[in-house]
N, C-alpha and C. Protein backbone atom coordinates (compact mmCIF):
# COMPACT_ATOMS: atom_id res chain seq x y z
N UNK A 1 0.83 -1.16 0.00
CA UNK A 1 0.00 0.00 0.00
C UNK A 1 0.89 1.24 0.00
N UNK A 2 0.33 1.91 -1.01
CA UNK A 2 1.50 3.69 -0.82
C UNK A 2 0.83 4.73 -0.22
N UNK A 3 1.73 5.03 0.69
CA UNK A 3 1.37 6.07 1.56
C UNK A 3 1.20 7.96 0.90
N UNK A 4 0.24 8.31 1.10
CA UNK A 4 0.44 10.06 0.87
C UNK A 4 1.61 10.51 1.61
N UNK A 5 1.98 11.44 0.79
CA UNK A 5 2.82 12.26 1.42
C UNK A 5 1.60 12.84 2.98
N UNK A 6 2.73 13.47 4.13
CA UNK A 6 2.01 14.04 4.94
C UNK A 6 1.21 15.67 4.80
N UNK A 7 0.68 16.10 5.35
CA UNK A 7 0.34 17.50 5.09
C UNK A 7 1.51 18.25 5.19
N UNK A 8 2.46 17.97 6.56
CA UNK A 8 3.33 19.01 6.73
C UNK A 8 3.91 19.57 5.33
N UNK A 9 4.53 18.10 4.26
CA UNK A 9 5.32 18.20 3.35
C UNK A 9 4.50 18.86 2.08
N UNK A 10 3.41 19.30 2.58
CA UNK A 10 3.08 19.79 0.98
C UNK A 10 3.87 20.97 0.35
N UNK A 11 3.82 21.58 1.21
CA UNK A 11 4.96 23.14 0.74
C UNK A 11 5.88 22.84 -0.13
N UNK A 12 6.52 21.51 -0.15
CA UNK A 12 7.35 20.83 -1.23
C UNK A 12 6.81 20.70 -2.78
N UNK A 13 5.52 20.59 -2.60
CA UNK A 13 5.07 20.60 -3.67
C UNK A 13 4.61 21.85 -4.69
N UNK A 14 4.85 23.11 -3.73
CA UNK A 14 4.21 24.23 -4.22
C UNK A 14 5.06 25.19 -4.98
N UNK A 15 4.61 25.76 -5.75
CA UNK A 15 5.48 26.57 -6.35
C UNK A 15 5.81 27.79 -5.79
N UNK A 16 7.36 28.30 -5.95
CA UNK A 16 7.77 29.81 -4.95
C UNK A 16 7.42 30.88 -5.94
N UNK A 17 6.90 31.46 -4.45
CA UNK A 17 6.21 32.67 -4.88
C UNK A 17 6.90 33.88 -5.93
N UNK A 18 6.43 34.44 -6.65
CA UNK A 18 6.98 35.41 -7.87
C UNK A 18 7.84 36.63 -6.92
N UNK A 19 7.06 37.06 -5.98
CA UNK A 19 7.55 38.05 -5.32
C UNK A 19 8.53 37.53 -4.57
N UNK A 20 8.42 36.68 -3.94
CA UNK A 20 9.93 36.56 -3.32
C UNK A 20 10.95 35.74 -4.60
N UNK A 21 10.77 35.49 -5.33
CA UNK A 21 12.18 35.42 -6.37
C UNK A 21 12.38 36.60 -6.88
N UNK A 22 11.56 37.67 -6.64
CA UNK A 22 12.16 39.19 -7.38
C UNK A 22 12.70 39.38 -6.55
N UNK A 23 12.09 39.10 -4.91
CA UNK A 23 13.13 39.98 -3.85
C UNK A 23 14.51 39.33 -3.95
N UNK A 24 15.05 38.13 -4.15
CA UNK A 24 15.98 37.74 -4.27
C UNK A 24 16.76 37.89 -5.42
N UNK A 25 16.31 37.99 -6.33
CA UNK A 25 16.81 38.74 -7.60
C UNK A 25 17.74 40.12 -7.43
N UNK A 26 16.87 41.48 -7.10
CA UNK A 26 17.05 42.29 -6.61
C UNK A 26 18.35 42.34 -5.79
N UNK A 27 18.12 41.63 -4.59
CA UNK A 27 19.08 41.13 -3.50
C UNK A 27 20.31 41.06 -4.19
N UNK A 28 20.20 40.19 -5.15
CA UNK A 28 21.60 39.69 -5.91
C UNK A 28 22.21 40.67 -6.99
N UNK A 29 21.32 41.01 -7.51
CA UNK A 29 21.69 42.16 -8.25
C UNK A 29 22.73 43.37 -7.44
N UNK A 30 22.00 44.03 -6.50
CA UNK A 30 22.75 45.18 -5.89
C UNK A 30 23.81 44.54 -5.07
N UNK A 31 23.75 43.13 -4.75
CA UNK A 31 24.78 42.75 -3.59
C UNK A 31 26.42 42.60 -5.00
N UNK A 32 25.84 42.11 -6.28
CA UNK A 32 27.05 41.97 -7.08
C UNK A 32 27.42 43.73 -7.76
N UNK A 33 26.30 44.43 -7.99
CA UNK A 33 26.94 45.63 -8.33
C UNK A 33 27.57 45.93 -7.10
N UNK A 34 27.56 45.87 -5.93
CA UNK A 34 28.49 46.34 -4.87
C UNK A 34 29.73 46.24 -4.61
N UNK A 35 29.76 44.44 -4.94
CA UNK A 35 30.48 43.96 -5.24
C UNK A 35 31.80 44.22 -6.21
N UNK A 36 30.87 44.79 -7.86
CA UNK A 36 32.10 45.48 -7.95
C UNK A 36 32.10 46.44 -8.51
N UNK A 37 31.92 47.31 -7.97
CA UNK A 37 32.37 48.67 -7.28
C UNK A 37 33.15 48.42 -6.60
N UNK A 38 33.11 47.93 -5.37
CA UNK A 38 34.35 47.72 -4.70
C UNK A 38 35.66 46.69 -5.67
N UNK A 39 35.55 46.11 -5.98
CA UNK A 39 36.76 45.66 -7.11
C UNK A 39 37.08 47.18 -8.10
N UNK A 40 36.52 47.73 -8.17
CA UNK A 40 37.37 49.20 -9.31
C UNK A 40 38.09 49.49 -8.39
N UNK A 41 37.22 50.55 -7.28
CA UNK A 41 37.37 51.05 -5.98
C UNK A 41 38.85 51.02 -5.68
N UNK A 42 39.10 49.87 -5.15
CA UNK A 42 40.38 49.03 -4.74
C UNK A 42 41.60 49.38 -5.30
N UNK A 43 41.11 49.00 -6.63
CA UNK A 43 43.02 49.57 -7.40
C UNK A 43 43.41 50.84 -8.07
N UNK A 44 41.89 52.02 -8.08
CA UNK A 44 41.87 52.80 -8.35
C UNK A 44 42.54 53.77 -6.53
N UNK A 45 42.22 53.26 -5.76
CA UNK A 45 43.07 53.89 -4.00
C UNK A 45 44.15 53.65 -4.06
N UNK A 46 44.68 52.29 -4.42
CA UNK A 46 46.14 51.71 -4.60
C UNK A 46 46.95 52.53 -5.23
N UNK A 47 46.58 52.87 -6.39
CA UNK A 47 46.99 53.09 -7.26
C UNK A 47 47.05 54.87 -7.10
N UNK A 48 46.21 55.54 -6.84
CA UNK A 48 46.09 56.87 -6.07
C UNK A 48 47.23 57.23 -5.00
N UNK A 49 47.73 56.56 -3.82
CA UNK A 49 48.64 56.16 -3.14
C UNK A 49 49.71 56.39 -4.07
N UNK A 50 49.85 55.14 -5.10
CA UNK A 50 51.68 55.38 -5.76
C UNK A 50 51.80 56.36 -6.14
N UNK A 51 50.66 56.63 -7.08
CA UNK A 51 50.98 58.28 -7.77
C UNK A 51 51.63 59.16 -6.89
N UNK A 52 50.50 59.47 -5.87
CA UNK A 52 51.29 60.51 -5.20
C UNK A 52 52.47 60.68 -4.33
N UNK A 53 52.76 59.11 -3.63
CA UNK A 53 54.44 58.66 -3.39
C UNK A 53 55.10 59.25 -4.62
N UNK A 54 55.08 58.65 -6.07
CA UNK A 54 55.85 58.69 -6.35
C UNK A 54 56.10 60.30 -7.13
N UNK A 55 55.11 60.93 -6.81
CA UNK A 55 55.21 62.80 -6.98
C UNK A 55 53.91 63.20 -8.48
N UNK A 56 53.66 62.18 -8.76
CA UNK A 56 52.58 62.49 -10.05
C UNK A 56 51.51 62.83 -9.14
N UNK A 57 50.42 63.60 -9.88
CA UNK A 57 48.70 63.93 -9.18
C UNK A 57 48.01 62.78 -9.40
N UNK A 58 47.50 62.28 -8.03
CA UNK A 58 47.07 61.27 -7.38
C UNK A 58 45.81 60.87 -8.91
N UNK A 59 45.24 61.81 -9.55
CA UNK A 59 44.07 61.69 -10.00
C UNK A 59 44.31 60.97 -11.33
N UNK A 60 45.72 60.59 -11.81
CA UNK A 60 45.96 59.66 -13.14
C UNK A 60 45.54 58.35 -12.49
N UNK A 61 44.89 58.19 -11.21
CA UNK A 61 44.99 56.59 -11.47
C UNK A 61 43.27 56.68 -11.43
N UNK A 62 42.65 57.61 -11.65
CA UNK A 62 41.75 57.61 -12.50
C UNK A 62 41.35 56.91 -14.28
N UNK A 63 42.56 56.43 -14.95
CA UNK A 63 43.06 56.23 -16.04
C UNK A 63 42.42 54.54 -16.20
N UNK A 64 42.83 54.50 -15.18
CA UNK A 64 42.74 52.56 -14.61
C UNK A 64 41.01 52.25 -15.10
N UNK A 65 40.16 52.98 -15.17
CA UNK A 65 38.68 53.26 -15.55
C UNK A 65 38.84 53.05 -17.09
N UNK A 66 39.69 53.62 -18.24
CA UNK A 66 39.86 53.58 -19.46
C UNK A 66 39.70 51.57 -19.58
N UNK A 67 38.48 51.32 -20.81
CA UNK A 67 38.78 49.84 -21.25
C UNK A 67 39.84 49.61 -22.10
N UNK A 68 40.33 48.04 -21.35
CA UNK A 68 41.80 47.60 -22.38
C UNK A 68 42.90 48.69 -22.12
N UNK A 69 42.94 49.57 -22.41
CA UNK A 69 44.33 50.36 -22.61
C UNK A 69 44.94 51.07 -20.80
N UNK A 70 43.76 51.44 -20.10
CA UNK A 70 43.59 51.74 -18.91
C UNK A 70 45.15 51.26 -18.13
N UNK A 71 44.44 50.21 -17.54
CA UNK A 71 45.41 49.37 -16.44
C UNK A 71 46.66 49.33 -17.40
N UNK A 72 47.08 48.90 -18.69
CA UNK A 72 48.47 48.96 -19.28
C UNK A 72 49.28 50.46 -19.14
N UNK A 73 48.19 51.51 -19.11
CA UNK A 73 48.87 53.10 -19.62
C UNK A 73 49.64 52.90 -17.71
N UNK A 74 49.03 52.79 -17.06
CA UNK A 74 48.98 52.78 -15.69
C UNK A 74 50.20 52.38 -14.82
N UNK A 75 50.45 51.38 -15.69
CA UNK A 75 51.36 50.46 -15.27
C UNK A 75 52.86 50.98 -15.92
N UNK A 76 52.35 51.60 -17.31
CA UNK A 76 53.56 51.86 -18.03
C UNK A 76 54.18 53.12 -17.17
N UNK A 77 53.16 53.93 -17.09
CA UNK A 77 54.30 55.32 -16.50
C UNK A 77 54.70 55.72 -15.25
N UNK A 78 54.29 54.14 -14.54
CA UNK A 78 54.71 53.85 -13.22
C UNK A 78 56.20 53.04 -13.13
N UNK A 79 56.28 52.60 -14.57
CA UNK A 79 57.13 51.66 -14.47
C UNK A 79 58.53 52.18 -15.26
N UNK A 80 57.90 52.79 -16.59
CA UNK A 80 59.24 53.89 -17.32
C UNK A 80 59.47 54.82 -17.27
N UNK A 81 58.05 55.62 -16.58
CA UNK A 81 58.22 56.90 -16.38
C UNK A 81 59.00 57.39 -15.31
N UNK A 82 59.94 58.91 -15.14
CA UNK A 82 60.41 59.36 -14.18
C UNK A 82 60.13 59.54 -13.24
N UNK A 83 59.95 59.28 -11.79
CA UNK A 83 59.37 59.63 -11.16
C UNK A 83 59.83 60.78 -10.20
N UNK A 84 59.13 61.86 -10.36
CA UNK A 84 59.16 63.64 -9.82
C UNK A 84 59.75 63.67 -8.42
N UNK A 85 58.78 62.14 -7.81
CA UNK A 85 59.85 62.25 -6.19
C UNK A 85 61.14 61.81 -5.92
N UNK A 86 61.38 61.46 -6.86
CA UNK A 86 62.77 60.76 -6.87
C UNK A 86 63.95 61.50 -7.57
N UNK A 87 63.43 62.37 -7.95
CA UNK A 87 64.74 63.93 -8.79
C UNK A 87 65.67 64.16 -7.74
N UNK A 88 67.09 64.25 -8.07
CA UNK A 88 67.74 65.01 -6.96
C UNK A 88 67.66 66.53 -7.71
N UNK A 89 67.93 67.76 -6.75
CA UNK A 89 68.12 68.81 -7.26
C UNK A 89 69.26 69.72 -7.86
């Protein structure tokens, strides 16, 4: 003989509600745009920091924002370029 499922378990059977998969949608949405934002965020401060150690205006690592060419220009005139704090007089 086969048994019914019990009442408790029917909820298993039901379909989830529309509104709460938007709220979770939503949820996920702003939790990954936050997400990255904070990944730009990050190496655009880092990178703000060397500049101005190394005597350039902090605001080229604004540059790091440019697609593809960005992070390379960034890297280059950190790396061949002169750096202003390091001149003797």
């Amino acid at each position: 003989m086969i048994q019914s499922f019990p009442l408790s378990l029917a909820f298993l059977q039901t379909k989830p509600d529309d509104a709460a998969l938007a709220g979770l949608m939503a949820f996920g949405c702003v939790f990954w745009i936050l997400l990255l934002l904070g990944a730009m965020a990050f190496p655009i401060f880092c990178f703000w920091r060397i500049f101005t150690k190394a005597g350039y205006n902090g605001a080229m690592a604004f540059l790091w924002l440019v697609p593809f060419f960005g992070p390379i220009v960034v890297v280059c005139i950190l790396a061949f370029g002169t750096w202003p704090a390091g001149q003797r007089y």
